[in-house]
PDB file of N, CA and C in Angstrom:
ATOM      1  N   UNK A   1       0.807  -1.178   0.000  1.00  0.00           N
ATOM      2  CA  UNK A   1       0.000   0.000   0.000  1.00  0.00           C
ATOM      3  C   UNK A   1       0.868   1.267   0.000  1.00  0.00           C
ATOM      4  N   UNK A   2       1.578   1.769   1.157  1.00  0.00           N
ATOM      5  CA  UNK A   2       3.294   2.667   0.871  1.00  0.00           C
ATOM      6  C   UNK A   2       3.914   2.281   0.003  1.00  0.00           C
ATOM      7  N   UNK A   3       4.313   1.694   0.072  1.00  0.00           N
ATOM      8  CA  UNK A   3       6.065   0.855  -0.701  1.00  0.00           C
ATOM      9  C   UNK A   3       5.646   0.754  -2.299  1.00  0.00           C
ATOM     10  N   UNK A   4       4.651   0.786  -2.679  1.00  0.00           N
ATOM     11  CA  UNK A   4       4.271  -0.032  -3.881  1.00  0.00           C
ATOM     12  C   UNK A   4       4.662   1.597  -4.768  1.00  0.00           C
ATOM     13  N   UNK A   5       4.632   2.776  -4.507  1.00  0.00           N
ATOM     14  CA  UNK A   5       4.803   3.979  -5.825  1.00  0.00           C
ATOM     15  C   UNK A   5       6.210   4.505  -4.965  1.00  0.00           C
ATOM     16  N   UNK A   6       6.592   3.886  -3.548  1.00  0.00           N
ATOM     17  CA  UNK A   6       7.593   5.031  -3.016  1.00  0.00           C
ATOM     18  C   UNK A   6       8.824   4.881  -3.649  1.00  0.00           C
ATOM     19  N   UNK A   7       9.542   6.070  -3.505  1.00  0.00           N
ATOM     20  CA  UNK A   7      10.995   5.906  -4.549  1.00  0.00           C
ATOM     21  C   UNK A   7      11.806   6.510  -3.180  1.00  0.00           C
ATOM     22  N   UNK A   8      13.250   5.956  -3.528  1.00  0.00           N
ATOM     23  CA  UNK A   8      14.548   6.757  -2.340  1.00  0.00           C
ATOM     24  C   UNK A   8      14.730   7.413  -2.400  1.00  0.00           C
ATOM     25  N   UNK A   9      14.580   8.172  -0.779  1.00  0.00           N
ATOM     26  CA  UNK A   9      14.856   9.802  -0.836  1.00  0.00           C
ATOM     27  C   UNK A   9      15.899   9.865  -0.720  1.00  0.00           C
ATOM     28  N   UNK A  10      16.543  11.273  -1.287  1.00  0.00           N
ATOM     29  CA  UNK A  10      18.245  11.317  -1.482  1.00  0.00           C
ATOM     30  C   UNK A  10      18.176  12.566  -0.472  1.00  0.00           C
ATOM     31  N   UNK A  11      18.865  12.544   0.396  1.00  0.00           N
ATOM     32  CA  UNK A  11      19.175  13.828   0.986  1.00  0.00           C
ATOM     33  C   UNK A  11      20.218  14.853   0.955  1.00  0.00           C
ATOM     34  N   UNK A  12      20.249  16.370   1.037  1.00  0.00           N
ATOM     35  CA  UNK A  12      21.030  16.934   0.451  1.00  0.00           C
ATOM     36  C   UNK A  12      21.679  18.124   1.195  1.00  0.00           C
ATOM     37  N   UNK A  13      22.754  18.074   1.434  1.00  0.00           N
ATOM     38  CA  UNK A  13      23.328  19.287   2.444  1.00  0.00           C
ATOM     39  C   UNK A  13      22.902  20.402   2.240  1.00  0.00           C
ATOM     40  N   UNK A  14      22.736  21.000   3.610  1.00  0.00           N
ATOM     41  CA  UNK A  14      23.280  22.414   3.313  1.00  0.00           C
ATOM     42  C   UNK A  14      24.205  23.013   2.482  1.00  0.00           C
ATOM     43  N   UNK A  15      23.785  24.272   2.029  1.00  0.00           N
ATOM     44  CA  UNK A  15      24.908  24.935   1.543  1.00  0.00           C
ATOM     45  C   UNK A  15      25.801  25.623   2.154  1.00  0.00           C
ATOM     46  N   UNK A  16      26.963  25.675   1.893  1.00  0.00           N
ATOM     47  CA  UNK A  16      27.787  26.292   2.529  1.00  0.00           C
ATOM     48  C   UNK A  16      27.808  28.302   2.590  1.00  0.00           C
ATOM     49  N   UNK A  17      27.497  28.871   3.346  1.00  0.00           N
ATOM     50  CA  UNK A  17      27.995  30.249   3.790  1.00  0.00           C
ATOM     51  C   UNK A  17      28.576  30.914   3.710  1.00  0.00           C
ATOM     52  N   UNK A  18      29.132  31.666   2.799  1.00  0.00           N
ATOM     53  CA  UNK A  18      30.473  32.609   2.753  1.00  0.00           C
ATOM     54  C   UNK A  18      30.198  33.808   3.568  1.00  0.00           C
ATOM     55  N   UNK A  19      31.456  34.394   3.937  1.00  0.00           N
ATOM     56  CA  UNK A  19      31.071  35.449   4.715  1.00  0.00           C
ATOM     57  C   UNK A  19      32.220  36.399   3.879  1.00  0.00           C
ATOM     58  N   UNK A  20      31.409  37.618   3.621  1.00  0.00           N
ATOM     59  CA  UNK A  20      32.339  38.482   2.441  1.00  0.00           C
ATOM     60  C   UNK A  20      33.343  39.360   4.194  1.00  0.00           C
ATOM     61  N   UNK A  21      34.521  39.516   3.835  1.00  0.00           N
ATOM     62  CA  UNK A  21      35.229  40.350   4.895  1.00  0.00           C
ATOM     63  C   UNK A  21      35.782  41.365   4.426  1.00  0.00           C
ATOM     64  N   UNK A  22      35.305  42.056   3.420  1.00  0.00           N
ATOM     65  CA  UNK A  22      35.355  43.208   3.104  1.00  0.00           C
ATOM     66  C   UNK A  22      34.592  44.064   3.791  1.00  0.00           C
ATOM     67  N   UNK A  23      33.238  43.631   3.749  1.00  0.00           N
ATOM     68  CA  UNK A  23      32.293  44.537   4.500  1.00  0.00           C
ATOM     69  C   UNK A  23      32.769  45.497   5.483  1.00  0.00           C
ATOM     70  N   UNK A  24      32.240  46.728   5.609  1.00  0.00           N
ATOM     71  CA  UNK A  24      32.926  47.647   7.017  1.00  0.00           C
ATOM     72  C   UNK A  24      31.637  47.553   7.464  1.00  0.00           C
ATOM     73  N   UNK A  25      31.830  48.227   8.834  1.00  0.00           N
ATOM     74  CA  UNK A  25      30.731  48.649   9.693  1.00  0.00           C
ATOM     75  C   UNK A  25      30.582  49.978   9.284  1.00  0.00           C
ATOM     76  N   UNK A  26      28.952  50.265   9.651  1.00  0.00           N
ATOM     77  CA  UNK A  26      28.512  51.630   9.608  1.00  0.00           C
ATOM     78  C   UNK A  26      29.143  52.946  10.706  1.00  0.00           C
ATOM     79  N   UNK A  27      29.467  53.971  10.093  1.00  0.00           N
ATOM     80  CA  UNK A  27      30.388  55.170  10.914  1.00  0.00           C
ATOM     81  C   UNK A  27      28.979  55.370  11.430  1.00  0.00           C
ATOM     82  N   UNK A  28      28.886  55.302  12.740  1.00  0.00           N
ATOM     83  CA  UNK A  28      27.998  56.101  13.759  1.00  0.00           C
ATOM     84  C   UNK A  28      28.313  57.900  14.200  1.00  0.00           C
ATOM     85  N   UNK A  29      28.067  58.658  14.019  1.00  0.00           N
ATOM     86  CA  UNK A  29      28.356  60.101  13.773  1.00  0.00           C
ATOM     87  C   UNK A  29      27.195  60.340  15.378  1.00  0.00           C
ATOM     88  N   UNK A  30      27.873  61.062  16.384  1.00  0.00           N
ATOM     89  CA  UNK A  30      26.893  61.245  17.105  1.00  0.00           C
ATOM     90  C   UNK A  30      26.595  62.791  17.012  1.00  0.00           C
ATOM     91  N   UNK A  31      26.070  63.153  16.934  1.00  0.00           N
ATOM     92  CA  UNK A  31      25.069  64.163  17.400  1.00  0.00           C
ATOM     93  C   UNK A  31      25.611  64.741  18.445  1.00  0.00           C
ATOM     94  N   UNK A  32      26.153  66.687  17.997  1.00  0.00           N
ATOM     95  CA  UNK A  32      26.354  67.190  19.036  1.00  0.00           C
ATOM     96  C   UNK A  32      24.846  67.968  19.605  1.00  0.00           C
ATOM     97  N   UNK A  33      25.421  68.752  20.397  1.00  0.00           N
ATOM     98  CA  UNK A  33      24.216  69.602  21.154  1.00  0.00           C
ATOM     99  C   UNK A  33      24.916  70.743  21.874  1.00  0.00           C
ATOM    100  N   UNK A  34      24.432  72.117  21.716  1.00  0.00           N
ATOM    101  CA  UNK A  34      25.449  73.438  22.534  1.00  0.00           C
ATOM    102  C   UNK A  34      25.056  73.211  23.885  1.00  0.00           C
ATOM    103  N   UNK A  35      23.617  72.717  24.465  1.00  0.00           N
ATOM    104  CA  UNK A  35      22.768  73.137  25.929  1.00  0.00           C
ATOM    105  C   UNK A  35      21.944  72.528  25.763  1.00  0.00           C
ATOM    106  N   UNK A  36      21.691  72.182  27.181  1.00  0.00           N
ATOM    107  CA  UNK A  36      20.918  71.266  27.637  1.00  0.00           C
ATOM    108  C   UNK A  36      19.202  71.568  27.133  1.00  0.00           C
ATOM    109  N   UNK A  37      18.783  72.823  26.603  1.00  0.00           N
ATOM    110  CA  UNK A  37      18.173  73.740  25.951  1.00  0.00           C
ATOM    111  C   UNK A  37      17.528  72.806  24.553  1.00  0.00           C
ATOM    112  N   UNK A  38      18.461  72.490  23.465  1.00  0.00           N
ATOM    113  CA  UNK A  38      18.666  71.815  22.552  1.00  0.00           C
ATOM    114  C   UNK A  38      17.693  70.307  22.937  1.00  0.00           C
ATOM    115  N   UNK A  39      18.192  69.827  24.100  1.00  0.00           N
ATOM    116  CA  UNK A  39      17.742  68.431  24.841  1.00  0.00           C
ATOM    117  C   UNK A  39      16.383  68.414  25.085  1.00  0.00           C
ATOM    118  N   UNK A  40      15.938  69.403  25.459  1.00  0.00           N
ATOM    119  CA  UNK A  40      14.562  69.578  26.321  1.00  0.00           C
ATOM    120  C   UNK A  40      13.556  69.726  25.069  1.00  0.00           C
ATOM    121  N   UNK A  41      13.976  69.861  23.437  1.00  0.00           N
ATOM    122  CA  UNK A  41      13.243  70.288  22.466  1.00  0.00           C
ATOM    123  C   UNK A  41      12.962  68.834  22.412  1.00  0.00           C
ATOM    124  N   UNK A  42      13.468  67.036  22.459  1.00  0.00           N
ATOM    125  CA  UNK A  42      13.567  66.151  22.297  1.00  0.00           C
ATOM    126  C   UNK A  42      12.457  65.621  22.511  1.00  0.00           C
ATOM    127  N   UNK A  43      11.355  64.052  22.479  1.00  0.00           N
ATOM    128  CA  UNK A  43      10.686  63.253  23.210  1.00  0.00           C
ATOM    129  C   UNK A  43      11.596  62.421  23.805  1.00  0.00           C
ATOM    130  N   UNK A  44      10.718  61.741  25.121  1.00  0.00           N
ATOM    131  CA  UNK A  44      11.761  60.716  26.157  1.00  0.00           C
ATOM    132  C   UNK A  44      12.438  59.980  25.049  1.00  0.00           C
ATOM    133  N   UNK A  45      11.431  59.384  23.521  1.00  0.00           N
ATOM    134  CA  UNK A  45      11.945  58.271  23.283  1.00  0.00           C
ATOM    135  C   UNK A  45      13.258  58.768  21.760  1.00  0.00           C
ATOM    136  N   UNK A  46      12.970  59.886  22.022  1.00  0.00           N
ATOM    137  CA  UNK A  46      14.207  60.391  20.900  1.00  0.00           C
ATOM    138  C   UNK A  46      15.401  60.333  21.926  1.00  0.00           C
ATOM    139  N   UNK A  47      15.666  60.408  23.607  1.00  0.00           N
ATOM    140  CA  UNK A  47      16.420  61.072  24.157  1.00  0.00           C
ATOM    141  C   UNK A  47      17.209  59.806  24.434  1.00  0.00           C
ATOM    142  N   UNK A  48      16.278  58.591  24.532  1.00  0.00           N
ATOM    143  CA  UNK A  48      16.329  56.983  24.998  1.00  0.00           C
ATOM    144  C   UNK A  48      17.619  57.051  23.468  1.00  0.00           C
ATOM    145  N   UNK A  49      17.218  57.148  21.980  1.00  0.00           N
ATOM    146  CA  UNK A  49      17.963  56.566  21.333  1.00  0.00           C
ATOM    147  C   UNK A  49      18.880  57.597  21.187  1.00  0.00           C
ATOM    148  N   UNK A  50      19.197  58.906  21.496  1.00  0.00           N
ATOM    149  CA  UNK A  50      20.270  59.483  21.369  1.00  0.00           C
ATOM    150  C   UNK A  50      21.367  58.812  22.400  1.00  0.00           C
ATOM    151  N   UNK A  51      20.846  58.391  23.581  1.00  0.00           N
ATOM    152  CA  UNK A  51      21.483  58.073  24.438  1.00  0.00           C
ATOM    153  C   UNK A  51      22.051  56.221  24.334  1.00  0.00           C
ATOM    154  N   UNK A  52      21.527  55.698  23.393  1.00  0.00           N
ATOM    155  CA  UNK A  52      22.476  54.564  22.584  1.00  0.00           C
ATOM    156  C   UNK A  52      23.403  55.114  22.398  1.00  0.00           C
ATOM    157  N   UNK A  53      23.077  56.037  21.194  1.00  0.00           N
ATOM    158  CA  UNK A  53      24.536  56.533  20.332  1.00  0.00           C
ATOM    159  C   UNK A  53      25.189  56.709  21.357  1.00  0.00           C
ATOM    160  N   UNK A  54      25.977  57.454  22.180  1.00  0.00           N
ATOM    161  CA  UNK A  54      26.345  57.662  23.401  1.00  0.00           C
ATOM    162  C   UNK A  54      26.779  56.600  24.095  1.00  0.00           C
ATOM    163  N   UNK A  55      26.175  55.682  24.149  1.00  0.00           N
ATOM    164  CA  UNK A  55      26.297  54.405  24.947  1.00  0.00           C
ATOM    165  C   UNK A  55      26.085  54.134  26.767  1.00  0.00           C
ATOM    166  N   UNK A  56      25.184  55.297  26.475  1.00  0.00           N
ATOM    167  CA  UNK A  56      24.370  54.608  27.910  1.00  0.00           C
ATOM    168  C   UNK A  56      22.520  54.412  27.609  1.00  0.00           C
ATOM    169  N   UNK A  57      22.036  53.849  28.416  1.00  0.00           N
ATOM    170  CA  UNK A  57      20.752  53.553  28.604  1.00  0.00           C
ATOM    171  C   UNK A  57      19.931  54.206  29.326  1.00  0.00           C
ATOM    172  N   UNK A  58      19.019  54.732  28.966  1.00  0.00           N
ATOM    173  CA  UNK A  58      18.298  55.438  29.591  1.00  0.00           C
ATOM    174  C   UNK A  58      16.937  55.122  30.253  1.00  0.00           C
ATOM    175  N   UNK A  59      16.602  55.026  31.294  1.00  0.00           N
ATOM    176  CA  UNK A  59      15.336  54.684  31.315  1.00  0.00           C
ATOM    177  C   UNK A  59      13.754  55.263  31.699  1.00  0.00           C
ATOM    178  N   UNK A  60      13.333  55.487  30.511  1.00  0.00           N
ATOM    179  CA  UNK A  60      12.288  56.003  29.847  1.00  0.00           C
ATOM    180  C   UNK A  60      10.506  56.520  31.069  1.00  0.00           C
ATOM    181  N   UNK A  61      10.960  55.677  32.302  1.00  0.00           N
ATOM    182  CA  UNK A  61       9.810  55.724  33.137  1.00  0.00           C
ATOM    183  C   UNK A  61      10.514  57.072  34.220  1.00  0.00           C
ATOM    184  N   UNK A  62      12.011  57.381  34.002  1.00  0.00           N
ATOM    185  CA  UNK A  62      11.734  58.708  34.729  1.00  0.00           C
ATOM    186  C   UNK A  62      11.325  59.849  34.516  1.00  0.00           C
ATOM    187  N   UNK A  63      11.596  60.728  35.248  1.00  0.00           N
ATOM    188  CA  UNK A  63      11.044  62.144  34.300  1.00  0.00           C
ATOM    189  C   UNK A  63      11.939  62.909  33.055  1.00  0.00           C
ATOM    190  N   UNK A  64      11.712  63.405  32.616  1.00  0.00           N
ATOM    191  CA  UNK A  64      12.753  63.978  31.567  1.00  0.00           C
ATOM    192  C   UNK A  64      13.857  64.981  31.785  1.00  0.00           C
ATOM    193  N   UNK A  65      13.366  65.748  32.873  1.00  0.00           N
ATOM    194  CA  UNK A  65      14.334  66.725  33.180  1.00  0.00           C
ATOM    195  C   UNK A  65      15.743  65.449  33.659  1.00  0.00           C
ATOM    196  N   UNK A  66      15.346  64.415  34.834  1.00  0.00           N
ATOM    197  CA  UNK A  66      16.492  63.618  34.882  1.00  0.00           C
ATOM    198  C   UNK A  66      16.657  62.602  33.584  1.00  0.00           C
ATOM    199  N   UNK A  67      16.244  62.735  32.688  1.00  0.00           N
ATOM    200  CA  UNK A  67      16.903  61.886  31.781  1.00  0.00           C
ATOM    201  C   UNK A  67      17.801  62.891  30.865  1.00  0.00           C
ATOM    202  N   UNK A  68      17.730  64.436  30.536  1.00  0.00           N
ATOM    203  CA  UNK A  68      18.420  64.838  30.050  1.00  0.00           C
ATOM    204  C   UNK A  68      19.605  65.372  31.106  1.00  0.00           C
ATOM    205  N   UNK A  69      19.363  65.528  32.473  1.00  0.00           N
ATOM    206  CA  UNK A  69      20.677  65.430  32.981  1.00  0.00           C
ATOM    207  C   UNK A  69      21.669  63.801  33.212  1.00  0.00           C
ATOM    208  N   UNK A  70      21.174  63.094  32.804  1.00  0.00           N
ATOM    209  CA  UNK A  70      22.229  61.811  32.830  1.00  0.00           C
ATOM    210  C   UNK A  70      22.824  61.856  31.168  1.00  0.00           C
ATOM    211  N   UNK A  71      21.856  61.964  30.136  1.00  0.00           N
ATOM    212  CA  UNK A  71      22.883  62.133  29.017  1.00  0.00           C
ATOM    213  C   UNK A  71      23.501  63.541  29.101  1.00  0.00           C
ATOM    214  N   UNK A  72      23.246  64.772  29.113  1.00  0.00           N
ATOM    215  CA  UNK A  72      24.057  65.709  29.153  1.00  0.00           C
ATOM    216  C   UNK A  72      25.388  65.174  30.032  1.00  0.00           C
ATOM    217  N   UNK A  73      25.592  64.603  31.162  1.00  0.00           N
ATOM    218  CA  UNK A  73      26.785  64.373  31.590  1.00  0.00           C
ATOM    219  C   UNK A  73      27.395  63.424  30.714  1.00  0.00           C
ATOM    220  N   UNK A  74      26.674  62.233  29.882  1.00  0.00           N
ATOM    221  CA  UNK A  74      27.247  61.474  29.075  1.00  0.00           C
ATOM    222  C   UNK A  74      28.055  62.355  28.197  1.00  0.00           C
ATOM    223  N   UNK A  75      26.921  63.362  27.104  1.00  0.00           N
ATOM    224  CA  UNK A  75      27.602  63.765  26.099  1.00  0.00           C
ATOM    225  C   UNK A  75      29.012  64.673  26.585  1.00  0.00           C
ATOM    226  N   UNK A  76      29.199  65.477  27.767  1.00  0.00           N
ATOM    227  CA  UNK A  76      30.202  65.986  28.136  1.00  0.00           C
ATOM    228  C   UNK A  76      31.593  64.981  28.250  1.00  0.00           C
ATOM    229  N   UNK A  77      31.567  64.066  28.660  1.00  0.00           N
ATOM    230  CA  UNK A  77      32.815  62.942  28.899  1.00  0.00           C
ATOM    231  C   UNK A  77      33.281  63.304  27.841  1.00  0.00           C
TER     232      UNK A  77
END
């Protein structure tokens, strides 16, 4: 009832992966700012991803006045 039309399955690797190493990474350009002035024009969640670039984390449930004084001290370093 099976066996009588089935034929052998052949199985077949993967292909193999090249990885090009030319590629560069993307230049991240951060974003200056004169005053804290500049900051306060922002939303929390523009201030959250400026503060990637930067490389700290921000977190979004405080108020804003303290979230632009933790990146303003970032961007100063």
């Amino acid at each position: 009832m099976f066996g009588a039309g089935a034929k052998e399955q052949v199985w077949v690797s993967k292909p193999k992966v090249t990885v090009k190493k030319n590629m560069t990474n993307p230049i991240i350009v951060k974003p200056k700012f004169k005053n804290k002035k500049d900051l306060s024009k922002m939303t929390k969640v523009k201030l959250e991803e400026v503060g990637r670039v930067y490389g700290i984390e921000l977190d979004r449930r405080q108020r804003k006045d303290k979230l632009i004084n933790q990146l303003w001290k970032a961007i100063k370093k």
